[in-house]
PDB file of N, CA and C in Angstrom:
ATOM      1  N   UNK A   1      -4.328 -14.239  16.724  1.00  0.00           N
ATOM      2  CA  UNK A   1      -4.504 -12.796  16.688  1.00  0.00           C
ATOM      3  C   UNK A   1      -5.850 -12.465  17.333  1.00  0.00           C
ATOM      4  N   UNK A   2      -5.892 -11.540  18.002  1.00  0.00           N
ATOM      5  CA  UNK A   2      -6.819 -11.165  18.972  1.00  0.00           C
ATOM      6  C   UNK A   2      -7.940 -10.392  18.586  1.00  0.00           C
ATOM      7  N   UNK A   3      -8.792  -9.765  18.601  1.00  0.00           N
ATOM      8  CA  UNK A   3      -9.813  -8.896  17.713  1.00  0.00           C
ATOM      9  C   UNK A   3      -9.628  -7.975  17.599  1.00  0.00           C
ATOM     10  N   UNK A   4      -8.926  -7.614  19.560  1.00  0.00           N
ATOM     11  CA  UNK A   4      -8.373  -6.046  19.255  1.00  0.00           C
ATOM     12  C   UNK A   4      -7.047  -5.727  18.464  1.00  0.00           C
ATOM     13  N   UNK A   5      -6.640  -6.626  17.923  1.00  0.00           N
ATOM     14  CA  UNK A   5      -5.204  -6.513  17.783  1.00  0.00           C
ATOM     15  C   UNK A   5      -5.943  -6.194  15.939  1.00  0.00           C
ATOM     16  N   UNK A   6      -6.655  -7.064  15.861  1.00  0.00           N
ATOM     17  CA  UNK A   6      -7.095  -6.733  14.238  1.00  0.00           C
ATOM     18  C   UNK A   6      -7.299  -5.459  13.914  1.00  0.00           C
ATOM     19  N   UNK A   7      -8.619  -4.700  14.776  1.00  0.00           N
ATOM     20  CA  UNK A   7      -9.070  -3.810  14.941  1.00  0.00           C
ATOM     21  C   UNK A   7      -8.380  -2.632  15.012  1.00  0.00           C
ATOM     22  N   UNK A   8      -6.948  -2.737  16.030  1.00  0.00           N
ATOM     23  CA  UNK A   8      -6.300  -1.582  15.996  1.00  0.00           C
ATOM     24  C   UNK A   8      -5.411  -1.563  14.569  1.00  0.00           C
ATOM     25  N   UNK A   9      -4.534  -2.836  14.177  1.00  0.00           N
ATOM     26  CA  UNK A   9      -4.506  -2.493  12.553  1.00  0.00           C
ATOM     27  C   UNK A   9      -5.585  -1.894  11.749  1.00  0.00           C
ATOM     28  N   UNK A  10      -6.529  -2.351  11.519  1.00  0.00           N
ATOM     29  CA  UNK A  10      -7.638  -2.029  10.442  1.00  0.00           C
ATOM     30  C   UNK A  10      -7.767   0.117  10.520  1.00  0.00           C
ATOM     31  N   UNK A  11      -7.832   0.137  11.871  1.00  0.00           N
ATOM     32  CA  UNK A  11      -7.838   1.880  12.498  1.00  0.00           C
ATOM     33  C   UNK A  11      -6.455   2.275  11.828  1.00  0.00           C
ATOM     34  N   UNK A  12      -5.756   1.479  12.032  1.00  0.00           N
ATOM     35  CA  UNK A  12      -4.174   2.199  11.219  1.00  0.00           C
ATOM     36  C   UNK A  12      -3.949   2.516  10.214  1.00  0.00           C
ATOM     37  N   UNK A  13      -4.499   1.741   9.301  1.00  0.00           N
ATOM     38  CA  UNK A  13      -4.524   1.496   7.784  1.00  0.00           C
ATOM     39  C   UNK A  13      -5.836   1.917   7.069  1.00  0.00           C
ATOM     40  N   UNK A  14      -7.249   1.679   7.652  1.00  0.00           N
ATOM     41  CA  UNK A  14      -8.036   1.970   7.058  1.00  0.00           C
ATOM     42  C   UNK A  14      -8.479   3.261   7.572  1.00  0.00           C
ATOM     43  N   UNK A  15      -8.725   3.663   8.745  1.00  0.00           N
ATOM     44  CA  UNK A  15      -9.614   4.704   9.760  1.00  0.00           C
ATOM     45  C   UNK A  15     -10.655   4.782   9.046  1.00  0.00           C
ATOM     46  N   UNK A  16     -10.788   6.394   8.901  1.00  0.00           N
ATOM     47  CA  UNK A  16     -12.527   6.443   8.293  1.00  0.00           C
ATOM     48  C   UNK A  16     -12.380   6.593   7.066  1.00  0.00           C
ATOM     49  N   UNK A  17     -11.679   5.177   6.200  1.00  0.00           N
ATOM     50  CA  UNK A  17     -11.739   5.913   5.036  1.00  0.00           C
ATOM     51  C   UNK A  17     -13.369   5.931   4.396  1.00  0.00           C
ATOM     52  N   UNK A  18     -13.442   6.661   3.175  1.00  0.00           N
ATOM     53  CA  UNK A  18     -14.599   6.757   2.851  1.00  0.00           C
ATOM     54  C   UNK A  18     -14.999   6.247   1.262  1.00  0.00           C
ATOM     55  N   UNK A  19     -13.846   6.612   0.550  1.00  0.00           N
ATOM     56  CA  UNK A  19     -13.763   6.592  -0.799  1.00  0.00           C
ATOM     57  C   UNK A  19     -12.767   5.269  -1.163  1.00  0.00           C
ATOM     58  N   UNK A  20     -12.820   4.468  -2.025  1.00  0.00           N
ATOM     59  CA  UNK A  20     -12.483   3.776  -2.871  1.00  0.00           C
ATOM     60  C   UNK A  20     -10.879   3.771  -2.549  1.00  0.00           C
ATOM     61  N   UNK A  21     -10.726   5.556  -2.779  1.00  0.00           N
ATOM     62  CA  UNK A  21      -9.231   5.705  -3.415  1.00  0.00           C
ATOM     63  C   UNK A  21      -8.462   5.470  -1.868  1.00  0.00           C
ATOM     64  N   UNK A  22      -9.042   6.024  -0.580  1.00  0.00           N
ATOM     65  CA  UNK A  22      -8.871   5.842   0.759  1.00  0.00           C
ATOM     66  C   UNK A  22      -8.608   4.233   1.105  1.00  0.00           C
ATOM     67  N   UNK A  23      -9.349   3.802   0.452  1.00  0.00           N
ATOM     68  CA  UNK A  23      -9.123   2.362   0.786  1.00  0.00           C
ATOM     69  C   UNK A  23      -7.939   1.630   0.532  1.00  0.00           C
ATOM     70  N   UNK A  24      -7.998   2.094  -1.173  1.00  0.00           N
ATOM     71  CA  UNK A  24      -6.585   1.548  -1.689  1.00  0.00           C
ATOM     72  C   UNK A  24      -5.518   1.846  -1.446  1.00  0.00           C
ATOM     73  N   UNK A  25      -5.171   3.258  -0.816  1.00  0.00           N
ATOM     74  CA  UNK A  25      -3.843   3.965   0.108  1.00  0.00           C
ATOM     75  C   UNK A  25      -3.915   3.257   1.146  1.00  0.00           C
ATOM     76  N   UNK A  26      -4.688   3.194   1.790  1.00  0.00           N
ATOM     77  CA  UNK A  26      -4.686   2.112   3.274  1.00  0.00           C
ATOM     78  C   UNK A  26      -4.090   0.732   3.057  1.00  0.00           C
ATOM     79  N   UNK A  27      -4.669   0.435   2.134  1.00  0.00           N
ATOM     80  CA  UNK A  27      -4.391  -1.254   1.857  1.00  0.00           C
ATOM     81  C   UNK A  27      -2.938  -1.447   1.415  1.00  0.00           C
ATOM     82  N   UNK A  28      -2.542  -0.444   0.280  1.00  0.00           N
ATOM     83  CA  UNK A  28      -1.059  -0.440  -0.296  1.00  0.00           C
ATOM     84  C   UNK A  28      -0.218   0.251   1.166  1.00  0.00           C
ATOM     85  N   UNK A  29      -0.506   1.113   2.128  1.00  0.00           N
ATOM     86  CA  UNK A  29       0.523   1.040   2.564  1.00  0.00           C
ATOM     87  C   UNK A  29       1.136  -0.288   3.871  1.00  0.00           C
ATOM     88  N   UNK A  30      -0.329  -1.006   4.267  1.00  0.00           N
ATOM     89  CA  UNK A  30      -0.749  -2.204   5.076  1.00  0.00           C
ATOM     90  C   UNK A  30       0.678  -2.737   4.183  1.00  0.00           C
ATOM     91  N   UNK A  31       0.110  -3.702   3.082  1.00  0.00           N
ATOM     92  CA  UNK A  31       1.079  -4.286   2.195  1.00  0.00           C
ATOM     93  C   UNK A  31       2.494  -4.145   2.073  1.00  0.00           C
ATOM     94  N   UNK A  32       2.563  -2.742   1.869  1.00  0.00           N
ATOM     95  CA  UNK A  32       4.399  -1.884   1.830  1.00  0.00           C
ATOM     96  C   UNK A  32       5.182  -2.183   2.944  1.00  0.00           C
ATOM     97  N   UNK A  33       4.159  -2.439   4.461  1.00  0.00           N
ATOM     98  CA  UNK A  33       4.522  -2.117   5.651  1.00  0.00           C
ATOM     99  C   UNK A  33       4.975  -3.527   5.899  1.00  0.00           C
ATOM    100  N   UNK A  34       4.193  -4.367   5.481  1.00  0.00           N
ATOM    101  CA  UNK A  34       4.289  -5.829   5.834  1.00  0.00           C
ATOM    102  C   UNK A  34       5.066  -6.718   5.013  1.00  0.00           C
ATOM    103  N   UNK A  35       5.277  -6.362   3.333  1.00  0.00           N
ATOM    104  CA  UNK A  35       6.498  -6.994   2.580  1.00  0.00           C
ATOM    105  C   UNK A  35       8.002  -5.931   2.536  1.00  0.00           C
ATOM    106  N   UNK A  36       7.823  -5.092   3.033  1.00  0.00           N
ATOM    107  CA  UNK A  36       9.275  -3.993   3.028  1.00  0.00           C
ATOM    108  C   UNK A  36       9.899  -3.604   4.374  1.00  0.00           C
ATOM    109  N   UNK A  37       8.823  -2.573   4.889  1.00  0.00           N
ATOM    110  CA  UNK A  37       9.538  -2.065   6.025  1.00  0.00           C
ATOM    111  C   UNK A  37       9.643  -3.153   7.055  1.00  0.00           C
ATOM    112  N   UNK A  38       8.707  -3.647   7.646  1.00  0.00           N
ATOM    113  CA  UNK A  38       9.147  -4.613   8.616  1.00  0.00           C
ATOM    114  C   UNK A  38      10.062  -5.518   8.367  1.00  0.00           C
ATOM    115  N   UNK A  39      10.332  -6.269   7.461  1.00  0.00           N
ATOM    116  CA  UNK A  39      11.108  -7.276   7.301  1.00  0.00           C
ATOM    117  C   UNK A  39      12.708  -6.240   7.039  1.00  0.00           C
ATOM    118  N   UNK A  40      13.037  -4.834   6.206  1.00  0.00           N
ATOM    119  CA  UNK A  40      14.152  -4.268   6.291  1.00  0.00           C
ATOM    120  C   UNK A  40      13.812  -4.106   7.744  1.00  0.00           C
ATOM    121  N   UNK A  41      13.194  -3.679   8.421  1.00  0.00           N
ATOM    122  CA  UNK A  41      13.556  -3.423   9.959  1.00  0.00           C
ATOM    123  C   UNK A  41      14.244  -4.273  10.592  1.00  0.00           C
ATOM    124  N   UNK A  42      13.430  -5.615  10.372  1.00  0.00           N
ATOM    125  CA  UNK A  42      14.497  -6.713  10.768  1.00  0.00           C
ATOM    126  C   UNK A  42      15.685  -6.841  10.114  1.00  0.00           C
ATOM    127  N   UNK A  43      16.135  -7.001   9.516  1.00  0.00           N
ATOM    128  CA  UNK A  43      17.599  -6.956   8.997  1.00  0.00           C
ATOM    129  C   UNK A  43      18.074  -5.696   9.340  1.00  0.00           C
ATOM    130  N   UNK A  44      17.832  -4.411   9.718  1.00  0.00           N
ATOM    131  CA  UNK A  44      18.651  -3.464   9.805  1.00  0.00           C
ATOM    132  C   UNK A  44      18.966  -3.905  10.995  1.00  0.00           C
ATOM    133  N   UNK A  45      18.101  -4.240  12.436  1.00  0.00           N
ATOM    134  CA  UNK A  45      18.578  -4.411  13.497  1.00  0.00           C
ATOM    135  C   UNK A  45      19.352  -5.593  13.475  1.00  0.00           C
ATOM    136  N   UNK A  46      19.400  -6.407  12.922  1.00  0.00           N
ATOM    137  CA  UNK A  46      20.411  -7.837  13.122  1.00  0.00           C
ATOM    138  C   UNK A  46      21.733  -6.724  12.786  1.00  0.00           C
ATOM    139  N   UNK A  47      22.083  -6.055  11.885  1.00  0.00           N
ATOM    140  CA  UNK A  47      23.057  -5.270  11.623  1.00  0.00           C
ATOM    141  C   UNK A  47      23.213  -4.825  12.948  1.00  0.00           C
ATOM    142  N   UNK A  48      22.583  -3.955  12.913  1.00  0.00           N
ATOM    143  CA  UNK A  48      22.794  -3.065  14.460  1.00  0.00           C
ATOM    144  C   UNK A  48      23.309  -3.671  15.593  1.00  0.00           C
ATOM    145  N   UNK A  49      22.786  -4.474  15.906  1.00  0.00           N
ATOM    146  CA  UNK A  49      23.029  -6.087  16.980  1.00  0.00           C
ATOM    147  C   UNK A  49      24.165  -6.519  16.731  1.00  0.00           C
ATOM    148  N   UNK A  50      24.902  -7.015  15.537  1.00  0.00           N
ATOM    149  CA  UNK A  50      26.472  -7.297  15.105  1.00  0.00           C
ATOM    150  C   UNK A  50      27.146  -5.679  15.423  1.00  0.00           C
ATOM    151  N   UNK A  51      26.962  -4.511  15.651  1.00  0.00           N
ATOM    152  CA  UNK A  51      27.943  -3.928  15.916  1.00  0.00           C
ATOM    153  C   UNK A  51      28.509  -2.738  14.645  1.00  0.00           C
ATOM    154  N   UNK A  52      27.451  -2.775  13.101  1.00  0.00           N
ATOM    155  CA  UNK A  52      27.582  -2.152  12.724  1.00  0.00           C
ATOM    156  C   UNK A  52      26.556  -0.848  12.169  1.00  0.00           C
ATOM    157  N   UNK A  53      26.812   0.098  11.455  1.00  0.00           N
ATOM    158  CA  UNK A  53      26.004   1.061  11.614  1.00  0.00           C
ATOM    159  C   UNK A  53      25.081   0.817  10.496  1.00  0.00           C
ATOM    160  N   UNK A  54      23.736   1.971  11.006  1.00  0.00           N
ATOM    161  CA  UNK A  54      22.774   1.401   9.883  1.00  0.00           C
ATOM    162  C   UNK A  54      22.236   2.401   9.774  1.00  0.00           C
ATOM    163  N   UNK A  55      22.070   2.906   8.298  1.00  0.00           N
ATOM    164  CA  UNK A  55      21.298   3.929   7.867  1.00  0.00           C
ATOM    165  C   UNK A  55      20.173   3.492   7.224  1.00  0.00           C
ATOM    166  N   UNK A  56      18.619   3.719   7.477  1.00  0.00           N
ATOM    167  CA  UNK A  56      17.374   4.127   7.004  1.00  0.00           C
ATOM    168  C   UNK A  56      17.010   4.633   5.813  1.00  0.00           C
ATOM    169  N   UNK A  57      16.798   4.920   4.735  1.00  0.00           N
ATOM    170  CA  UNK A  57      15.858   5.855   3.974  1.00  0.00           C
ATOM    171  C   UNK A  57      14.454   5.867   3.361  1.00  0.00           C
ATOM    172  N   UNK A  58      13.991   6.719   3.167  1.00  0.00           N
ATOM    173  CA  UNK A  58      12.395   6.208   2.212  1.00  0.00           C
ATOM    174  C   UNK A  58      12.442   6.878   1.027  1.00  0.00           C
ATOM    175  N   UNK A  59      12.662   6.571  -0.261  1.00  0.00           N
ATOM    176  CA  UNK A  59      12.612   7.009  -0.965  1.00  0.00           C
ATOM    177  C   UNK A  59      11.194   7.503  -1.556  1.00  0.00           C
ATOM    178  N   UNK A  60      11.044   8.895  -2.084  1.00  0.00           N
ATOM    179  CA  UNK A  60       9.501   9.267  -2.160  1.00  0.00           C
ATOM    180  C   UNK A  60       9.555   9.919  -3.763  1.00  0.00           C
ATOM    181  N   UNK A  61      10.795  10.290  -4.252  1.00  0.00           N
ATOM    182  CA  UNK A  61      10.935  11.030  -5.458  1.00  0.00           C
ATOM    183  C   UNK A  61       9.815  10.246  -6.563  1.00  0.00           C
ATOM    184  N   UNK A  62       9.130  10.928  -7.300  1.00  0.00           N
ATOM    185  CA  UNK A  62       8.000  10.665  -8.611  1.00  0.00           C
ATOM    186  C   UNK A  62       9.351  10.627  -9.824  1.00  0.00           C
ATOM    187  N   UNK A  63       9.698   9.969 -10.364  1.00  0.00           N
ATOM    188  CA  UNK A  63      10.618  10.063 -11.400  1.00  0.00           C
ATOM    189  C   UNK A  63       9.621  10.845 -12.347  1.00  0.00           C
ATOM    190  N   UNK A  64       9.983  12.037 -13.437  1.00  0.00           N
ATOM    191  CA  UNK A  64       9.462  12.171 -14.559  1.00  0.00           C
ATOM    192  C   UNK A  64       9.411  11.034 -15.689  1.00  0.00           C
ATOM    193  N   UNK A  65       9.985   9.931 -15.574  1.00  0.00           N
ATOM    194  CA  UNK A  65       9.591   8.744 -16.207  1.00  0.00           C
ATOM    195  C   UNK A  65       8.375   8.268 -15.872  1.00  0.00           C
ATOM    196  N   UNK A  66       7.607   8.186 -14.920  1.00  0.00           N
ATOM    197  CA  UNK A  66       6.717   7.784 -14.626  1.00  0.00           C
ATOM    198  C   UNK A  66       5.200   8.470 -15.016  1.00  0.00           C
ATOM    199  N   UNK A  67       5.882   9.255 -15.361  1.00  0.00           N
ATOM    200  CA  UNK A  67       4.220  10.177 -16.025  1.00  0.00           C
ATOM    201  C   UNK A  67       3.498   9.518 -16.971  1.00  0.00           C
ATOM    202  N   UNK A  68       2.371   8.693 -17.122  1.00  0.00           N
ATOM    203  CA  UNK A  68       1.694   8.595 -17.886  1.00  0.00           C
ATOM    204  C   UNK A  68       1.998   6.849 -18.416  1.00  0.00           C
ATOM    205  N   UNK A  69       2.989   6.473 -17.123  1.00  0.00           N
ATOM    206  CA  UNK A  69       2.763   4.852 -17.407  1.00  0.00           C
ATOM    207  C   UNK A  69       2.658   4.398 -16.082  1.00  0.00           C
ATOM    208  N   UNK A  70       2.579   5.005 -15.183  1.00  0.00           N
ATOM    209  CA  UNK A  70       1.843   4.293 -13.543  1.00  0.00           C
ATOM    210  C   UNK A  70       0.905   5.731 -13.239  1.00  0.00           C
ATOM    211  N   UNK A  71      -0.309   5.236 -12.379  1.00  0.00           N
ATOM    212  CA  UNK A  71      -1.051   6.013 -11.777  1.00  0.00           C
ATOM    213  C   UNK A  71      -0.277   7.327 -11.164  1.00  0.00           C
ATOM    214  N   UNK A  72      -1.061   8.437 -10.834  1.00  0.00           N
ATOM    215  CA  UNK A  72      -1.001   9.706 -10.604  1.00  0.00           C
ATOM    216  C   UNK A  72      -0.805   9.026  -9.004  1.00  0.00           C
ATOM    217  N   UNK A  73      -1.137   8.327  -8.398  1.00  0.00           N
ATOM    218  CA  UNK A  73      -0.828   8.381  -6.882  1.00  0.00           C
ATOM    219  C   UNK A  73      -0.196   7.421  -6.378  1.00  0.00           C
ATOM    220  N   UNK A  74       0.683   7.161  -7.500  1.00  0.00           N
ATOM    221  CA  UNK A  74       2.015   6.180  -7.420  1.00  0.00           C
ATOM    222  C   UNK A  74       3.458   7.033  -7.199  1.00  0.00           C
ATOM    223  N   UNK A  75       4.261   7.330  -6.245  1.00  0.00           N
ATOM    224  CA  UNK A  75       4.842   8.269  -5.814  1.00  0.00           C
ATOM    225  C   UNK A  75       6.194   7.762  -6.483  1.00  0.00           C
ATOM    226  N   UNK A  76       7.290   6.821  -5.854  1.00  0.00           N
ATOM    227  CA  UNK A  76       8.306   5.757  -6.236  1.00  0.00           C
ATOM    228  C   UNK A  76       7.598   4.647  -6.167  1.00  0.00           C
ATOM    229  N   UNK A  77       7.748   3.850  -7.047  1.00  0.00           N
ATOM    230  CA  UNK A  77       7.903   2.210  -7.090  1.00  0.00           C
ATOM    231  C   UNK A  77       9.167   1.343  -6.788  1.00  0.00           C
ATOM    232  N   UNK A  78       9.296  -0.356  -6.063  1.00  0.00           N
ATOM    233  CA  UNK A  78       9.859  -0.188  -5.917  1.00  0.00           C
ATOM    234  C   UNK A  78      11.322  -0.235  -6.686  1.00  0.00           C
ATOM    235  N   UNK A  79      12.640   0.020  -6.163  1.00  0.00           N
ATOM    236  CA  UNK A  79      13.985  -0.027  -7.374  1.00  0.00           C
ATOM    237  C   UNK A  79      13.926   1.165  -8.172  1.00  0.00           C
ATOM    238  N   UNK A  80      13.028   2.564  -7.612  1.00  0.00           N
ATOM    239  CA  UNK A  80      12.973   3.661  -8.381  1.00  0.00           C
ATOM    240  C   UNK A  80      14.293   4.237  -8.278  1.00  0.00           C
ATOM    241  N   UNK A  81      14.303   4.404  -7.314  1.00  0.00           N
ATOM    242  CA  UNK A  81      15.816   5.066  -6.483  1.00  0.00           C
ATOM    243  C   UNK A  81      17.017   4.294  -7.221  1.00  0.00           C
ATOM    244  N   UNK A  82      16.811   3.680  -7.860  1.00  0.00           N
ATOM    245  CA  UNK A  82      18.445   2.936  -8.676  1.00  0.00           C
ATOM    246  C   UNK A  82      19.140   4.174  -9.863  1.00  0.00           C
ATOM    247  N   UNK A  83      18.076   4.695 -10.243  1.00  0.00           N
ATOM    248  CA  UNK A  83      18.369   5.352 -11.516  1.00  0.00           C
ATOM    249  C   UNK A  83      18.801   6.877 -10.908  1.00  0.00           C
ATOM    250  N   UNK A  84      18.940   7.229  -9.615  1.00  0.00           N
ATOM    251  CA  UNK A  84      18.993   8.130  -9.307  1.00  0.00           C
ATOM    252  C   UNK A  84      20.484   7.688  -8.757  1.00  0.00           C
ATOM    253  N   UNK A  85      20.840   6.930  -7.898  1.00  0.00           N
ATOM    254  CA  UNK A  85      21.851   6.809  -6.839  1.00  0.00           C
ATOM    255  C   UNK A  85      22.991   6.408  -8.156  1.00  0.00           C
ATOM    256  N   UNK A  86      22.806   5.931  -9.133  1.00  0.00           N
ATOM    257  CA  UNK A  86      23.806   5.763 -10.063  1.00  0.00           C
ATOM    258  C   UNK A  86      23.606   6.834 -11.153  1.00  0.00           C
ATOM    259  N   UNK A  87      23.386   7.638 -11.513  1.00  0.00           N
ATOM    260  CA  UNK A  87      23.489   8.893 -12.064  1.00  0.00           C
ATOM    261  C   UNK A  87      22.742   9.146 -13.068  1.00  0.00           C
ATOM    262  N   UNK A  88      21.591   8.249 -13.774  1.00  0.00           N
ATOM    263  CA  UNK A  88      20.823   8.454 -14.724  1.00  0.00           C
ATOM    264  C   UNK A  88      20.385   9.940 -14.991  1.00  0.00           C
ATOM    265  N   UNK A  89      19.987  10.348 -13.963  1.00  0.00           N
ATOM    266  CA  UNK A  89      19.278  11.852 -14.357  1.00  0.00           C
ATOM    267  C   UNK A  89      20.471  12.923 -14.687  1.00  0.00           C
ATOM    268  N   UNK A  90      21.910  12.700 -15.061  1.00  0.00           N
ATOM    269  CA  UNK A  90      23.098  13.445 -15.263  1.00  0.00           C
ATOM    270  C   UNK A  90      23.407  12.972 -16.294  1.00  0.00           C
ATOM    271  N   UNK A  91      23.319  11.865 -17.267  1.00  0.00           N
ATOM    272  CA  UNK A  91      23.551  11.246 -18.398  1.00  0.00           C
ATOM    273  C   UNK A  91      22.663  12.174 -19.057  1.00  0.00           C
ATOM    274  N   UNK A  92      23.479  12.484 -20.146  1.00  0.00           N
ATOM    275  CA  UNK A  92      22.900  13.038 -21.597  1.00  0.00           C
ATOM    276  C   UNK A  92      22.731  11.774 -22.779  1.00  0.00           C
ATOM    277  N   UNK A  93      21.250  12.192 -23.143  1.00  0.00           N
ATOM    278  CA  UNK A  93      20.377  11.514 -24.393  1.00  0.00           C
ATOM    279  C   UNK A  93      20.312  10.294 -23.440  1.00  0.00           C
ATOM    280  N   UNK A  94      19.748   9.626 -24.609  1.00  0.00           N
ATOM    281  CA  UNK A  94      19.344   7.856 -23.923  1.00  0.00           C
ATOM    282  C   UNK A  94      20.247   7.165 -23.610  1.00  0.00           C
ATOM    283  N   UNK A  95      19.911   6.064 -22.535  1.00  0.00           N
ATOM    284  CA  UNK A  95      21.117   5.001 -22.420  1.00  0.00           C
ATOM    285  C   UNK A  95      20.368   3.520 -22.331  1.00  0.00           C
TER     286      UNK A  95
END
């Protein structure tokens, strides 16, 4: 890896951050980018490449479950989206 090649990551992920909290958004999305999206990227295109279709999403929804047991600038975690695509939030009382 080359210096500039570092450098232009580090500008991607970090820029000017300034604060602590800047840092740690930079770093978590570095991380997200490098254990999730890239590697689904790769597998979506091997799909694509065999001939079948491929749909994308990012899930961003804050579940109201999450209030007050993950950080305020924790948006979805991941496997949030399960409780949604199978109908949890339409179920009445607990399950």
């Amino acid at each position: 890896i080359t210096s500039e090649a570092v450098d232009r990551v580090y500008k991607e992920y970090m820029g000017d951050a300034e604060s602590p909290a800047q840092v740690r958004d930079g770093l978590l999305d570095a991380m997200g980018d490098l254990f999730f999206v890239i590697p689904a990227l790769e597998v979506a295109r091997y799909h694509r490449d065999a001939g079948n279709p491929v749909y994308f999403y990012e899930f961003q929804h804050r579940p109201s479950s999450a209030d007050g047991v993950v950080p305020a600038f924790v948006k979805a975690d991941h496997g949030a989206e399960i409780a949604f695509v199978f109908g949890k939030p339409f179920l009445a009382g607990d399950v």
